[in-house]
C-alpha atoms as a PDB file:
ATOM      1  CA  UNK A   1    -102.893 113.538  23.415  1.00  0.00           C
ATOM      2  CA  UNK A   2    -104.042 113.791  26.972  1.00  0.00           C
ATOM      3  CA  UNK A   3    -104.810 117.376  27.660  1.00  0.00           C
ATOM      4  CA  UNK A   4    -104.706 119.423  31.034  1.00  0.00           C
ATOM      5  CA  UNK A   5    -108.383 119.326  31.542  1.00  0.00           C
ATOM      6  CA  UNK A   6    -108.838 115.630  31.332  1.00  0.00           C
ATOM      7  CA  UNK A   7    -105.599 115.022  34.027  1.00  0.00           C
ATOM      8  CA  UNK A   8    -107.352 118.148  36.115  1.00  0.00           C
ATOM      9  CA  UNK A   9    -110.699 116.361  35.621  1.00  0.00           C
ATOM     10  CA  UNK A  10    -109.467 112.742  37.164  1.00  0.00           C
ATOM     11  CA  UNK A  11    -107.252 114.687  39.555  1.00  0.00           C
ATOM     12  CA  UNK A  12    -110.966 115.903  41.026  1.00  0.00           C
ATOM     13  CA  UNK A  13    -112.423 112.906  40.495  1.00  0.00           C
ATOM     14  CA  UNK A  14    -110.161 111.125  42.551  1.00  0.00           C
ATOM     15  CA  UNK A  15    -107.931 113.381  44.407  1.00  0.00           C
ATOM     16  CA  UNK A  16    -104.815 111.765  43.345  1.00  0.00           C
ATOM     17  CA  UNK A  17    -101.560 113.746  42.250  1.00  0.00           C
ATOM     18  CA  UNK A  18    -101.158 115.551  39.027  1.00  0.00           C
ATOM     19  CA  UNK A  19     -98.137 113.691  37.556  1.00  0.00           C
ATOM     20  CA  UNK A  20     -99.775 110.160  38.952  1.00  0.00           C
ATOM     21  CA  UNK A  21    -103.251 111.593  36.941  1.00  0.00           C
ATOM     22  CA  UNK A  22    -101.743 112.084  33.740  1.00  0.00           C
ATOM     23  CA  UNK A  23     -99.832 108.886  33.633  1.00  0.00           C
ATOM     24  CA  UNK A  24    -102.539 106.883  34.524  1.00  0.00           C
ATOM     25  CA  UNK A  25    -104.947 108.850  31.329  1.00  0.00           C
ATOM     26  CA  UNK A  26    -101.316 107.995  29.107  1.00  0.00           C
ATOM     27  CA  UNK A  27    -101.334 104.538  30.248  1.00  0.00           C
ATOM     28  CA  UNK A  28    -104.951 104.032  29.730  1.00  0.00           C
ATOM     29  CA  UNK A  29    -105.214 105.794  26.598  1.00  0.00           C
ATOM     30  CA  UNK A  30    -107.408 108.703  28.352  1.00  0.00           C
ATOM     31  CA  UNK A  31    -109.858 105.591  29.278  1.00  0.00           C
ATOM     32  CA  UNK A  32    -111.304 107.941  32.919  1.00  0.00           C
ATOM     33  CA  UNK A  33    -112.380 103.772  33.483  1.00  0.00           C
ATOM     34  CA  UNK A  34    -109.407 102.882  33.505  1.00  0.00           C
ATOM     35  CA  UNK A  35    -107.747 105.279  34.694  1.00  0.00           C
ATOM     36  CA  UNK A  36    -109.412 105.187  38.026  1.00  0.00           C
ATOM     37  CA  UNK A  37    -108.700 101.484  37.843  1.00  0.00           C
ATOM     38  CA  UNK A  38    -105.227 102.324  37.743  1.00  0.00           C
ATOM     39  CA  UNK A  39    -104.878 104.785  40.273  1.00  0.00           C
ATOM     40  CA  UNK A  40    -106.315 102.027  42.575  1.00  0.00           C
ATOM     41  CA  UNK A  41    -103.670  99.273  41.603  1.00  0.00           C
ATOM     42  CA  UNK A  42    -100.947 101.960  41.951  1.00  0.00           C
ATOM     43  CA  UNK A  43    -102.378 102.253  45.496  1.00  0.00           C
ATOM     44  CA  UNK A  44    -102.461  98.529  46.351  1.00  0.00           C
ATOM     45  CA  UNK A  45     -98.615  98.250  45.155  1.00  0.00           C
ATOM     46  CA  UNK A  46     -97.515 101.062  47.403  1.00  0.00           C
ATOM     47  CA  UNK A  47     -99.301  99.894  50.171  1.00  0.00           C
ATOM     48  CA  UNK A  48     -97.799  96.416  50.114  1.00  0.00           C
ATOM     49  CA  UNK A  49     -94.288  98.193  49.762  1.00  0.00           C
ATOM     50  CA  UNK A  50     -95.174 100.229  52.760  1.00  0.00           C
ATOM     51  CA  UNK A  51     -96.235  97.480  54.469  1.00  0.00           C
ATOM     52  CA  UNK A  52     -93.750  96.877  57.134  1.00  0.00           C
ATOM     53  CA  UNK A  53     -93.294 100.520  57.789  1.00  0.00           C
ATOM     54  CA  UNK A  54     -93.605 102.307  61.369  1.00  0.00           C
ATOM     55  CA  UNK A  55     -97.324 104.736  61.412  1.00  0.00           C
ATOM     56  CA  UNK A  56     -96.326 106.089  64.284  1.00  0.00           C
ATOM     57  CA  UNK A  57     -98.099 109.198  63.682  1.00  0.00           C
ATOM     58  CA  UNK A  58    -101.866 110.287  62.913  1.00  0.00           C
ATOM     59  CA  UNK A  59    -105.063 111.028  64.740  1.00  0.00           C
ATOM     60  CA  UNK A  60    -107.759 109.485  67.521  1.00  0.00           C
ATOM     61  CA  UNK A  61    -110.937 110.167  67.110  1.00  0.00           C
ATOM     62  CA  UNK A  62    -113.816 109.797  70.142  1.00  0.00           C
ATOM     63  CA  UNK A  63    -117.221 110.394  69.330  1.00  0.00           C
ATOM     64  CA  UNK A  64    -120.407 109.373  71.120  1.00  0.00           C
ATOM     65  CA  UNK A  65    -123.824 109.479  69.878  1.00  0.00           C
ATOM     66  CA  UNK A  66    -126.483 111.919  70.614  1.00  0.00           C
ATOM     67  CA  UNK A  67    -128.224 109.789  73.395  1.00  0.00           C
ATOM     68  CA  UNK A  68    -124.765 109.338  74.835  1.00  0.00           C
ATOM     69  CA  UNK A  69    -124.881 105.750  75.591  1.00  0.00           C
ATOM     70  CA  UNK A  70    -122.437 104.912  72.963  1.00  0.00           C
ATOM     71  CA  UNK A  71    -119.511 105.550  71.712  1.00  0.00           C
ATOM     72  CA  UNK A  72    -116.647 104.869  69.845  1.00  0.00           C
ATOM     73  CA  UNK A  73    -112.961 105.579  69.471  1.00  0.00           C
ATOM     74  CA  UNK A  74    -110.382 104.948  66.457  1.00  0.00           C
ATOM     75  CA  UNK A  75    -106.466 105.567  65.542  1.00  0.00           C
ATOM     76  CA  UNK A  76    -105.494 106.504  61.859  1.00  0.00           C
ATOM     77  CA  UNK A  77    -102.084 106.267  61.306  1.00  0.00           C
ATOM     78  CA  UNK A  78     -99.944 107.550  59.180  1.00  0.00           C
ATOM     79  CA  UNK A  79     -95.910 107.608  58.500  1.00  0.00           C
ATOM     80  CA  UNK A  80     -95.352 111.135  59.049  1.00  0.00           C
ATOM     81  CA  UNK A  81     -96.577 113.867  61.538  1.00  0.00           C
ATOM     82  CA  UNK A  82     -96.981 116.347  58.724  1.00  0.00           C
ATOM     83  CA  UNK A  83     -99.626 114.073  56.653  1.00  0.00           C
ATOM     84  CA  UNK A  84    -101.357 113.802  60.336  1.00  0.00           C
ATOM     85  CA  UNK A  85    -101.904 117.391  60.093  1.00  0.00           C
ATOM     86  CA  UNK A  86    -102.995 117.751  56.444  1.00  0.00           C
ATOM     87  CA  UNK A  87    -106.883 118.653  56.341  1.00  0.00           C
ATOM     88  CA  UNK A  88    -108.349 115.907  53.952  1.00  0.00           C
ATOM     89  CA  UNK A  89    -106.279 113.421  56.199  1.00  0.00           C
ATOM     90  CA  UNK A  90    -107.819 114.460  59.097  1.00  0.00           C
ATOM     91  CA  UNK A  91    -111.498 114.982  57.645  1.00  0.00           C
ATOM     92  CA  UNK A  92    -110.879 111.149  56.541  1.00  0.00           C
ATOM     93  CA  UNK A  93    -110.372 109.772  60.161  1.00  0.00           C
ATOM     94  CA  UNK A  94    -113.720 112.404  61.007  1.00  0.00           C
ATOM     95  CA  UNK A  95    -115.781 110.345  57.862  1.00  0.00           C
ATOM     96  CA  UNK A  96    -114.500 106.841  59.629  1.00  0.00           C
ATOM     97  CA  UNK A  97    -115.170 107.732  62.856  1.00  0.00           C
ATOM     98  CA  UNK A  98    -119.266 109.007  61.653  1.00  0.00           C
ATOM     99  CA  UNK A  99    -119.022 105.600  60.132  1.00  0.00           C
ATOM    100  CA  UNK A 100    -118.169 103.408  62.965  1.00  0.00           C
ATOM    101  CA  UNK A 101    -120.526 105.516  65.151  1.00  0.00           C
ATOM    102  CA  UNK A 102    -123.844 105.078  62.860  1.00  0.00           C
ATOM    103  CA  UNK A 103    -123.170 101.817  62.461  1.00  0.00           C
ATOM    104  CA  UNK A 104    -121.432 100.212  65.360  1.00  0.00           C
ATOM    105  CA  UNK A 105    -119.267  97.297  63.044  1.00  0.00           C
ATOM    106  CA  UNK A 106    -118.293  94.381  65.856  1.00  0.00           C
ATOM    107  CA  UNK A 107    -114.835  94.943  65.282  1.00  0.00           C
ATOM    108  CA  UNK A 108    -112.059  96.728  63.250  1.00  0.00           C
ATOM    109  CA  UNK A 109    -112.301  94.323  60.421  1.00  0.00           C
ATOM    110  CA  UNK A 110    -116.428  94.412  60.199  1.00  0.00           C
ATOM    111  CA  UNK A 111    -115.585  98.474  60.045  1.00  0.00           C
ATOM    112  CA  UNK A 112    -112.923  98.056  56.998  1.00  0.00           C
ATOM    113  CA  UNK A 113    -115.437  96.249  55.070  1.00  0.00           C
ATOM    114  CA  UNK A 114    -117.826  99.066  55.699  1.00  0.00           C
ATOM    115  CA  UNK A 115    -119.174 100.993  52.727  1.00  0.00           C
ATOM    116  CA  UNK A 116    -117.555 104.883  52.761  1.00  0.00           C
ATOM    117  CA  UNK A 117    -119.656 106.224  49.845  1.00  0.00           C
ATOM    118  CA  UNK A 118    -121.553 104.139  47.277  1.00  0.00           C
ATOM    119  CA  UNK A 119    -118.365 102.886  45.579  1.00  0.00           C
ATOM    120  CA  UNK A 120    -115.997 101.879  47.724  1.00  0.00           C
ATOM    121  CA  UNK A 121    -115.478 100.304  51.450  1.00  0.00           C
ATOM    122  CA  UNK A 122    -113.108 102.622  54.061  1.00  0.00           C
ATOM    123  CA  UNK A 123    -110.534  99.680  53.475  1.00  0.00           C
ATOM    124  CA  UNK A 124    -110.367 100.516  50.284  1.00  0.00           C
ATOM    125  CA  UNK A 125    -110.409 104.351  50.702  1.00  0.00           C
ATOM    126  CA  UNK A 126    -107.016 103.798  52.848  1.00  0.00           C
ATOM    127  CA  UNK A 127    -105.425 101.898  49.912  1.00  0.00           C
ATOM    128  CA  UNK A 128    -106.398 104.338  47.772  1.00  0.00           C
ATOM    129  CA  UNK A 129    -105.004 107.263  50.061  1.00  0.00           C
ATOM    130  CA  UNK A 130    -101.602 105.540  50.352  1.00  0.00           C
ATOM    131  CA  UNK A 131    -101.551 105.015  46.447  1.00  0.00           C
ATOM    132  CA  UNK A 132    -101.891 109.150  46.872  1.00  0.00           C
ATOM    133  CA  UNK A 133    -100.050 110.204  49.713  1.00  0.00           C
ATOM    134  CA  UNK A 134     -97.038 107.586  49.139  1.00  0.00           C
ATOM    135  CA  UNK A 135     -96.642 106.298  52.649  1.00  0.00           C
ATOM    136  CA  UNK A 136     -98.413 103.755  55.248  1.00  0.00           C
ATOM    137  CA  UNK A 137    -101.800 104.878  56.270  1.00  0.00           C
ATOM    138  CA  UNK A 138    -104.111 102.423  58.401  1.00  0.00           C
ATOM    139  CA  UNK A 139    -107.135 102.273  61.083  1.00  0.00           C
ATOM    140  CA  UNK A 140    -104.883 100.995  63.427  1.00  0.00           C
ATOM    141  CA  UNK A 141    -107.457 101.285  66.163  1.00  0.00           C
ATOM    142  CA  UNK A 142    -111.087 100.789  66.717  1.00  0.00           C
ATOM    143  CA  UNK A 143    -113.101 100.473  69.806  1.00  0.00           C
ATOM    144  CA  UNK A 144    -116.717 100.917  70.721  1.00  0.00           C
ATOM    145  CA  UNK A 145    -118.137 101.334  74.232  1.00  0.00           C
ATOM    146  CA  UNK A 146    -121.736 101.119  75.659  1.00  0.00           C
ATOM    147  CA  UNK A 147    -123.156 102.120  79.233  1.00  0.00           C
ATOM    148  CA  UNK A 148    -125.419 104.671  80.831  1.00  0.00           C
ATOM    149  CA  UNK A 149    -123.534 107.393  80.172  1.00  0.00           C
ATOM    150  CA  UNK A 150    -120.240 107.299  77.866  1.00  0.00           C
ATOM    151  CA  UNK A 151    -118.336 110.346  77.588  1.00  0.00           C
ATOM    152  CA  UNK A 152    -115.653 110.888  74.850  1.00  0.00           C
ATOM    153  CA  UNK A 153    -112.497 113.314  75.044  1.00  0.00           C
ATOM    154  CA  UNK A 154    -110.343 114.470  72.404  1.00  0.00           C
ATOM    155  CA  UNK A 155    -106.904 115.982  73.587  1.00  0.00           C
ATOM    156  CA  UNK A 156    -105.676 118.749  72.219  1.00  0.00           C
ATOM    157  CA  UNK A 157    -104.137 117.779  68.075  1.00  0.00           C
ATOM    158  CA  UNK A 158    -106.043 114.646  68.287  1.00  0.00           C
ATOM    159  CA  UNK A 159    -103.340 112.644  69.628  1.00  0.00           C
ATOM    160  CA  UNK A 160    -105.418 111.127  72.356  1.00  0.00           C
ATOM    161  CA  UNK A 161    -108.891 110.031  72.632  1.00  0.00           C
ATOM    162  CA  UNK A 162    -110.608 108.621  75.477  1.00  0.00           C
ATOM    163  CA  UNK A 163    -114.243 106.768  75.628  1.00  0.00           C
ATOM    164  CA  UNK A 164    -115.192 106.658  79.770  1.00  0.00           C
ATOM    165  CA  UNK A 165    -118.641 104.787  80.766  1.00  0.00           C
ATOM    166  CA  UNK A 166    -120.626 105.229  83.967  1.00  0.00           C
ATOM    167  CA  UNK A 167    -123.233 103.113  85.416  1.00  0.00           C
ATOM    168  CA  UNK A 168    -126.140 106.139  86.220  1.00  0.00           C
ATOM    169  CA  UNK A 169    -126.266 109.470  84.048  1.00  0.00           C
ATOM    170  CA  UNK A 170    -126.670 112.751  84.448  1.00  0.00           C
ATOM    171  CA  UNK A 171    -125.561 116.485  84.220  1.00  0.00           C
ATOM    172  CA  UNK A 172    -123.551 115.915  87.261  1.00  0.00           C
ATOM    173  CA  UNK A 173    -122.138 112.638  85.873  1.00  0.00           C
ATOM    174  CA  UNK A 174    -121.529 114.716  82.431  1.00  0.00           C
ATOM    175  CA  UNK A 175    -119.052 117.151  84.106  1.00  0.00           C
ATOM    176  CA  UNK A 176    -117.439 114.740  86.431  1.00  0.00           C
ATOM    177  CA  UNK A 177    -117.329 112.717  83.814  1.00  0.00           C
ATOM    178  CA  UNK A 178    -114.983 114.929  81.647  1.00  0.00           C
ATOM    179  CA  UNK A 179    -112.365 115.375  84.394  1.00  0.00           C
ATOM    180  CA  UNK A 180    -112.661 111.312  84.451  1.00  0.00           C
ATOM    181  CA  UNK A 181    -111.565 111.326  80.895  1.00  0.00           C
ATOM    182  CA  UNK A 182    -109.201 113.878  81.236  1.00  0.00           C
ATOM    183  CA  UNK A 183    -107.334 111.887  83.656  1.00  0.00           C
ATOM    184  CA  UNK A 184    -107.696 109.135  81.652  1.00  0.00           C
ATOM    185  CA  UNK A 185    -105.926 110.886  78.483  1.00  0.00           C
ATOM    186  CA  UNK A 186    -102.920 112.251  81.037  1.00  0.00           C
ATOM    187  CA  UNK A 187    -102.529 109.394  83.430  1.00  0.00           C
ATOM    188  CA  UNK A 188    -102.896 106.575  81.313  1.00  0.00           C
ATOM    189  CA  UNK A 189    -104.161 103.781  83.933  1.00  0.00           C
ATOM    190  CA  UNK A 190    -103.688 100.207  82.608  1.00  0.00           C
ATOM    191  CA  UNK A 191    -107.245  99.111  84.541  1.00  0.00           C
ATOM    192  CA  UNK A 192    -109.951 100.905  86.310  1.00  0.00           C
ATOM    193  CA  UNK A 193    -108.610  99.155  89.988  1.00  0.00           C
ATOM    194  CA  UNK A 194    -107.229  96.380  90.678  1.00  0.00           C
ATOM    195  CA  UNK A 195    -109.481  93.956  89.613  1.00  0.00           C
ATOM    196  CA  UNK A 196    -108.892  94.692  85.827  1.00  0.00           C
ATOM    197  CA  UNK A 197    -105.164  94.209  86.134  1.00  0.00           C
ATOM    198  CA  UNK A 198    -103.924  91.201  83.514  1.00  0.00           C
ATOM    199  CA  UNK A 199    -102.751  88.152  86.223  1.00  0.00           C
ATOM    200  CA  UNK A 200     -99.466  88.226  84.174  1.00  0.00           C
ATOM    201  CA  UNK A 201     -98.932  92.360  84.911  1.00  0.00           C
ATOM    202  CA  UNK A 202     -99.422  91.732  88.707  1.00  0.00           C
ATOM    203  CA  UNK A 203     -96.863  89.161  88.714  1.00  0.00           C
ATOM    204  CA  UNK A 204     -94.042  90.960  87.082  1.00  0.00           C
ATOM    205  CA  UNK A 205     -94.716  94.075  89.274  1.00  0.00           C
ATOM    206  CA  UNK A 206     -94.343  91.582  92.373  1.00  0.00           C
ATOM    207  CA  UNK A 207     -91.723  89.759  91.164  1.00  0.00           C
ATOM    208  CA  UNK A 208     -89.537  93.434  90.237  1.00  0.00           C
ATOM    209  CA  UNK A 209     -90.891  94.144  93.665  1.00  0.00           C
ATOM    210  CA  UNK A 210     -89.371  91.281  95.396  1.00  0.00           C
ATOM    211  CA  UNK A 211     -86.180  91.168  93.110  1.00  0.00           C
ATOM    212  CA  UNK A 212     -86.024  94.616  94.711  1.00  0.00           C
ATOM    213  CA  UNK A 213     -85.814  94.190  98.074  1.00  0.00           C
ATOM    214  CA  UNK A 214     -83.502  90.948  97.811  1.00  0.00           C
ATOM    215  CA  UNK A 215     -81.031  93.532  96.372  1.00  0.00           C
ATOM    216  CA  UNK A 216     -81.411  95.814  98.835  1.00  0.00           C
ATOM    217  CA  UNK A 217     -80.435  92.975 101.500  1.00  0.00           C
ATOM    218  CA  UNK A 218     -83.375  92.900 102.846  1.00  0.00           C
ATOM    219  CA  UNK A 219     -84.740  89.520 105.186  1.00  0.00           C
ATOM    220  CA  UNK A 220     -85.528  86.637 103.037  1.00  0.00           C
ATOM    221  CA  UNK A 221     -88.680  86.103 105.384  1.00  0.00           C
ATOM    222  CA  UNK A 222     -89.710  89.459 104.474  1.00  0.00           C
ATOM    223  CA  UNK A 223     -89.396  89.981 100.969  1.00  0.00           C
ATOM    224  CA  UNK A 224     -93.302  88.739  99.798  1.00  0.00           C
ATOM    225  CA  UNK A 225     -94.581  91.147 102.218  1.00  0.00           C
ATOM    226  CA  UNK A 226     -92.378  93.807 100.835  1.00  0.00           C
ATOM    227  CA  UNK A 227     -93.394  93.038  97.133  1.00  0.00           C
ATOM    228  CA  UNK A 228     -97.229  93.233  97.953  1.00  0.00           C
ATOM    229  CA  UNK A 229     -96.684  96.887  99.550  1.00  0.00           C
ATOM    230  CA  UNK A 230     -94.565  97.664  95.666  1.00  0.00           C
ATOM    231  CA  UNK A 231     -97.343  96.024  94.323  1.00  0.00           C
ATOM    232  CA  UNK A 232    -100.116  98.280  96.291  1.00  0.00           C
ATOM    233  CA  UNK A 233     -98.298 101.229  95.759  1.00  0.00           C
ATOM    234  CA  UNK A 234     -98.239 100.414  91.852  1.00  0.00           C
ATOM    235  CA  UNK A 235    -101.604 100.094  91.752  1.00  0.00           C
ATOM    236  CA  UNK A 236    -102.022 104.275  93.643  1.00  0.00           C
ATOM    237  CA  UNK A 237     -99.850 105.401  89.884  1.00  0.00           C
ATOM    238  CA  UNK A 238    -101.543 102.520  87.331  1.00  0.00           C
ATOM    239  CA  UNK A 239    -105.036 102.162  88.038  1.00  0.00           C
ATOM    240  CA  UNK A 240    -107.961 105.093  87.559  1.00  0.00           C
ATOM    241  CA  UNK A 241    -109.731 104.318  91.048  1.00  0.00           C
ATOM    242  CA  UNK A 242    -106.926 104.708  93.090  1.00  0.00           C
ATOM    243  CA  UNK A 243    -104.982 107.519  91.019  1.00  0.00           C
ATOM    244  CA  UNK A 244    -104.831 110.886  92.631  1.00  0.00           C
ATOM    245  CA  UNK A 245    -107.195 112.908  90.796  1.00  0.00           C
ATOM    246  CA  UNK A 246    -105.667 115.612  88.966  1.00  0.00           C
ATOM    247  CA  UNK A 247    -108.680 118.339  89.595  1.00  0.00           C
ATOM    248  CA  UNK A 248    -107.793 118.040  93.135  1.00  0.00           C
ATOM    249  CA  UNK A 249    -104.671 116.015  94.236  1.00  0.00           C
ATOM    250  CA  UNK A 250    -106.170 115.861  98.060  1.00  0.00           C
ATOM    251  CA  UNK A 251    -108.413 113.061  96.740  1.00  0.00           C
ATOM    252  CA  UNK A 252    -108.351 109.841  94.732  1.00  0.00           C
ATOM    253  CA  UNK A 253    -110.221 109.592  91.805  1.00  0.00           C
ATOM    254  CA  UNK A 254    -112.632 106.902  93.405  1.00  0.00           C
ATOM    255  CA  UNK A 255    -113.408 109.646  96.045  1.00  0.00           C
ATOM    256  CA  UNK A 256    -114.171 112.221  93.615  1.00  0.00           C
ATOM    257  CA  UNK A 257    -116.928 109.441  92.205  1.00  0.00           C
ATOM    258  CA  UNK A 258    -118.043 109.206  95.401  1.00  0.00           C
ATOM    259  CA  UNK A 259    -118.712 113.097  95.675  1.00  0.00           C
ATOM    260  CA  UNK A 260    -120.734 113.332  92.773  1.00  0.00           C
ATOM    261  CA  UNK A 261    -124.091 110.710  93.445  1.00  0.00           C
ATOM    262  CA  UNK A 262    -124.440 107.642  95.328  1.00  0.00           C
ATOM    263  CA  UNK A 263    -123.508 104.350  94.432  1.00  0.00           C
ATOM    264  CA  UNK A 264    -121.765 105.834  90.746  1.00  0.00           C
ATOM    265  CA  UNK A 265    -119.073 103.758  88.952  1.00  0.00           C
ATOM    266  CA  UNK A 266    -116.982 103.809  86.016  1.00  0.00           C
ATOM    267  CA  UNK A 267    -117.942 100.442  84.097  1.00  0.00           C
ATOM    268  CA  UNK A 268    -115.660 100.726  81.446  1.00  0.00           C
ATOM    269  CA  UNK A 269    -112.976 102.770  79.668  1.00  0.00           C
ATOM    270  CA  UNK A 270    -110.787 102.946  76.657  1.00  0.00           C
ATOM    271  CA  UNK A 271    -107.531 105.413  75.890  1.00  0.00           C
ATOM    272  CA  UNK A 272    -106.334 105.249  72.066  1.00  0.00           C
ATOM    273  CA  UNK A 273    -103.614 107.369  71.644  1.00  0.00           C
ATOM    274  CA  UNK A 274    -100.340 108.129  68.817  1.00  0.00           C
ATOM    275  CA  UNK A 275     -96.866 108.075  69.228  1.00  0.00           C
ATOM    276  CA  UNK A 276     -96.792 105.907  72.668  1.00  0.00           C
END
């Protein structure tokens, strides 16, 4: 007979659901052993039924470390936006993300097969919280940045965060630095100018440029020229630098750099974000 302490007992031990805590003590013949065990496997199948769900929803996490010269950003998903908000879900992404930060894994599979506790890896922490929760969970981000001075910004519900990097550091490059990642989180720029643009971006934006103008009727002699003034002008909306900035719209962005010290850059940024 399995009694309410020992289901109330695994339910602590592993924070797994009541009815799911006594089945697995039935099933085990009230082996705790085993009955962990279980709770794990139960986890494994539900994730690989789950599998080719939509996470669409979740949180970002940006953290840097006390120095500020690194940081580090990551996206746990989840199916629903009212798991997102659930407190142990979000202290999970907060344990990853203190993870990732002390000990800077390469990549996002060098930070799944990163010890969580003494027991168990995060990647198999997730399984185990989709064997709980019942739907997809997964770090379906992870980035790391290192400069100077990185800043990190969490919007508002930890649906965005942003990792910026400049090339000097400073108080002054700390609070410009914060309206740089601001920007960041609400203007989503695909490169920091037009440098960092993909080859294959620029030539769809010249090529919707010039298919364009053909339709408009404009001169066949002039529609290159036309596409490279689309393709200039896409460049003011897409890319930080050239991006009015949105402390003071009278200025670019790069101008607002220019403001703050001499000869200051932004080396390198990220923006992981849910739902977009």
């Amino acid at each position: 007979m399995i009694s309410a302490a020992d289901v109330n007992k695994l339910r602590k031990m592993t924070g797994a659901g009541l009815m799911d805590c006594k089945k697995a003590l039935t099933e085990t013949e009230g082996d705790f052993d085993a009955a962990i065990d279980y709770l794990r496997k139960k986890g494994q199948k539900v994730a690989e039924k789950r599998a080719d769900r939509d996470a669409t929803e979740g949180v970002a996490i940006a953290r840097i470390n006390s120095a500020g010269t690194f940081g580090i950003a990551i996206r746990l998903s989840s199916e629903t936006d009212f798991v997102a908000k659930n407190e142990e879900f979000v202290a999970f992404a907060q344990s990853i993300a203190n993870v990732a930060l002390n000990s800077a894994p390469a990549d996002l599979a060098a930070l799944l097969a990163l010890p969580l506790d003494a027991e168990r890896s995060i990647g198999e922490h997730v399984t185990e919280m989709v064997g709980k929760i019942g739907e997809k969970i997964e770090v379906a981000e992870y980035v790391h940045l290192t400069a100077p001075q990185v800043i990190a910004y969490i919007h508002v519900g930890n649906k965005i965060g942003v990792l910026a990097g400049f090339n000097k550091a400073s108080e002054a490059v700390v609070s410009l630095g914060r309206d740089v990642a601001m920007q960041i989180a609400a203007m989503s720029p695909v490169a920091i100018d037009e440098d960092g643009v993909p080859e294959t971006i620029k030539a769809r934006e010249l090529s919707i440029g010039r298919e364009k103008a053909q339709a408009e009727g404009k001169p066949e002699a002039m529609l290159d020229k036309i596409a490279e003034g689309t393709l200039k002008r896409w460049y003011k909306d897409n890319t930080l630098l050239h991006q009015a900035f949105v402390k003071d719209g009278s200025k670019t962005v790069a101008q607002a750099i220019a403001g703050v010290e001499k000869d200051l850059q932004v080396i390198g940024f990220y923006r992981v974000s849910i739902g977009e």
